[in-house]
Protein backbone atom coordinates (compact mmCIF):
# COMPACT_ATOMS: atom_id res chain seq x y z
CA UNK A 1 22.48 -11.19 -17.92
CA UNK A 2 18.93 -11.10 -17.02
CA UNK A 3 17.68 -8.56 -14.10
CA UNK A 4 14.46 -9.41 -14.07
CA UNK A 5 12.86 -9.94 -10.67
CA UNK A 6 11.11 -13.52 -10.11
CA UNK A 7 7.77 -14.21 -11.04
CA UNK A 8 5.76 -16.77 -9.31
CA UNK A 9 5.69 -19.83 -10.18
CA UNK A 10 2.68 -21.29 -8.09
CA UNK A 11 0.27 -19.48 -4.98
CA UNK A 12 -2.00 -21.30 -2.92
CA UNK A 13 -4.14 -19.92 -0.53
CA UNK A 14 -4.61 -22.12 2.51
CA UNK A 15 -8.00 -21.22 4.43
CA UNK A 16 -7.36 -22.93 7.74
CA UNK A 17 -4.00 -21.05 8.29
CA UNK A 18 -5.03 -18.06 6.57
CA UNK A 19 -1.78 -18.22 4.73
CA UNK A 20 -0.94 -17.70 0.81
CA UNK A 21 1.95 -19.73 -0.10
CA UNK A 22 4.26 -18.46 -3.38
CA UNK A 23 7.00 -19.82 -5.01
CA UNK A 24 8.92 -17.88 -7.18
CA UNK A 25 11.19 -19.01 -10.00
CA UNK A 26 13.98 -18.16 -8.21
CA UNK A 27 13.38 -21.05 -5.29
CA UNK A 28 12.18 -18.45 -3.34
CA UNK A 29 8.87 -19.71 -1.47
CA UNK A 30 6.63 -17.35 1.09
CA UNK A 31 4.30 -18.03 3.23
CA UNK A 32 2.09 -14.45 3.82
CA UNK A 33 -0.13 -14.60 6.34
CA UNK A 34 -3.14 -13.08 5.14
CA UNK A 35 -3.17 -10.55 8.00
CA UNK A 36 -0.15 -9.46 6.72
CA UNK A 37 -1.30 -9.24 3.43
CA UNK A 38 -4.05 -6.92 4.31
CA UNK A 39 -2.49 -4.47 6.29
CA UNK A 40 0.16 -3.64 3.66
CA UNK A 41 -2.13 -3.87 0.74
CA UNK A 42 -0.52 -1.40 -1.98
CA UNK A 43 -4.09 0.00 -2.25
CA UNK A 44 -4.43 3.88 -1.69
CA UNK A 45 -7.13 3.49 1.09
CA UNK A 46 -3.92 1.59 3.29
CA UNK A 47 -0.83 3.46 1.65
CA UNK A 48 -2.98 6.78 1.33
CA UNK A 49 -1.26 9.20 -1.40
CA UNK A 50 2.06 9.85 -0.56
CA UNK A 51 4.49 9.31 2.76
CA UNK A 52 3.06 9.87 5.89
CA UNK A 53 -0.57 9.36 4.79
CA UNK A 54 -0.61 5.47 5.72
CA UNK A 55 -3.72 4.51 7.59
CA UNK A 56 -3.42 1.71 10.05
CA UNK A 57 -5.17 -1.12 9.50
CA UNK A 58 -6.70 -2.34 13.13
CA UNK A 59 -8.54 -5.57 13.95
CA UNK A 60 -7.26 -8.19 10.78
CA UNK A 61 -6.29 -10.60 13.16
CA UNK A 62 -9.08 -12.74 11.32
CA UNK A 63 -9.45 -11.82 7.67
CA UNK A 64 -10.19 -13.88 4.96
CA UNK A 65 -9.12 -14.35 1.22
CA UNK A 66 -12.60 -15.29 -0.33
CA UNK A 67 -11.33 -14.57 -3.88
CA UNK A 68 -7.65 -14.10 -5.73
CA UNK A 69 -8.05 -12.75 -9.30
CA UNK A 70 -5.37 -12.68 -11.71
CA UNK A 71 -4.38 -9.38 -13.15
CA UNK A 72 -3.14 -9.42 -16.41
CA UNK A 73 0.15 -11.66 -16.38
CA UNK A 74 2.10 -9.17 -13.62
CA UNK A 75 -0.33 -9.40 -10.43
CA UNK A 76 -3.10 -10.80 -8.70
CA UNK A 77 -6.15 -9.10 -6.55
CA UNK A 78 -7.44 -10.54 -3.72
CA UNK A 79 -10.69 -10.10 -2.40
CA UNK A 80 -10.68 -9.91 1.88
CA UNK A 81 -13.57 -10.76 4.10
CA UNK A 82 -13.90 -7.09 5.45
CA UNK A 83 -14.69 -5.90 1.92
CA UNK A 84 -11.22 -4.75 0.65
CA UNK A 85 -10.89 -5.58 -3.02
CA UNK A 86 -8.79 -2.44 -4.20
CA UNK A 87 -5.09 -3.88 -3.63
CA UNK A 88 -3.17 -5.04 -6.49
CA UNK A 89 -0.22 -7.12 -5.47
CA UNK A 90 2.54 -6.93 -8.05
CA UNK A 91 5.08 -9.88 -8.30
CA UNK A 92 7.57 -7.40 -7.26
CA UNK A 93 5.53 -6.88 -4.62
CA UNK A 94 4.73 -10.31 -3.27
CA UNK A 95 8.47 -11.06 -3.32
CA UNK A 96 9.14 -7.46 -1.73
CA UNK A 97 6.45 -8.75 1.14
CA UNK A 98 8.15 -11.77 1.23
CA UNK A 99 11.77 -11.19 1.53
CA UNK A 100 10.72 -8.56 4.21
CA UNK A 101 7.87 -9.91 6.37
CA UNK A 102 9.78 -10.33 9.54
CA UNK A 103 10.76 -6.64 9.72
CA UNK A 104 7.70 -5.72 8.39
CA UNK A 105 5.45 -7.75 10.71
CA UNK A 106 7.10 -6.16 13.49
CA UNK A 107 7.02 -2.78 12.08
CA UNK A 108 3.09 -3.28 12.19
CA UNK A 109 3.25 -4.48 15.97
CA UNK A 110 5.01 -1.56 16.88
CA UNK A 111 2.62 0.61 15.49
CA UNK A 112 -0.06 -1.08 16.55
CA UNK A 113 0.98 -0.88 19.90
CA UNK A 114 2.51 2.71 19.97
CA UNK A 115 -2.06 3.39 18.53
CA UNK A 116 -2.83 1.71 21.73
CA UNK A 117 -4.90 -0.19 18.70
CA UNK A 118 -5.73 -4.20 18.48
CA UNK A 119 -5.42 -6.50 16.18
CA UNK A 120 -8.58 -8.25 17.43
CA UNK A 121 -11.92 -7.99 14.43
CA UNK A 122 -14.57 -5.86 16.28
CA UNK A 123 -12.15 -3.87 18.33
CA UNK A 124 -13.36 -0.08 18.52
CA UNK A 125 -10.80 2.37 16.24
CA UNK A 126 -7.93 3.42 18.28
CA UNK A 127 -9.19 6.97 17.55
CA UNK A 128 -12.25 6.20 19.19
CA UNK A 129 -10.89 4.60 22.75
CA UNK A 130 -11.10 6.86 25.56
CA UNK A 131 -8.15 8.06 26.61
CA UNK A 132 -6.93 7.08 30.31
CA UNK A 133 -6.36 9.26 33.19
């Protein structure tokens, strides 16, 4: 009996939607917005180095994929319009993101709004806002 988790089986990155699509061998197809995408990159600048050192990611609303590398024959690394390059996305992870991204997306929302922070590109750091009165 084989374990093995899926591997993809096709991605496509659609620019207008800002949406990767992956299929996995399994029949399992994703669609990851690429919002989504950024703010749980498995990169340590996101995840930090251990539990309870995540760092929000604020203002993503509008990020790009300009460039998806392939990593060996286990990952790929995209390339995001703000600059981040450092995330390596696993196929366990893709299909992780994917089997979880409604929780997950709402996990961010709620954390997002609990900061007081937006998702909006150009919006000052939540640490930065003044506080009101």
């Amino acid at each position: 009996m084989d374990n093995s988790p899926p591997q993809p089986t096709d991605i496509k990155l659609h620019q207008k939607s800002r949406v990767m699509e992956v299929e996995f061998s399994d029949g399992s197809r994703f669609e990851l917005s690429f919002e989504l995408l950024r703010v749980y990159s498995p990169s340590a600048e996101v995840r930090g180095h251990g539990p309870g050192q995540e760092v929000l990611q604020v203002g993503k609303r509008e990020v790009d994929i300009s460039a998806l590398e392939p990593v060996g024959n286990y990952a790929v690394l995209p390339t995001f319009s703000d600059g981040h390059s450092t995330g390596i996305y696993s196929w366990d992870y893709l299909f992780w993101l994917g089997s979880n991204r409604d929780s997950l997306w709402q996990q961010y929302l709620e954390r997002m709004k609990a900061a007081g922070a937006s998702r909006e590109p150009g919006a000052a750091p939540f640490e930065q806002r003044p506080q009101s009165k």
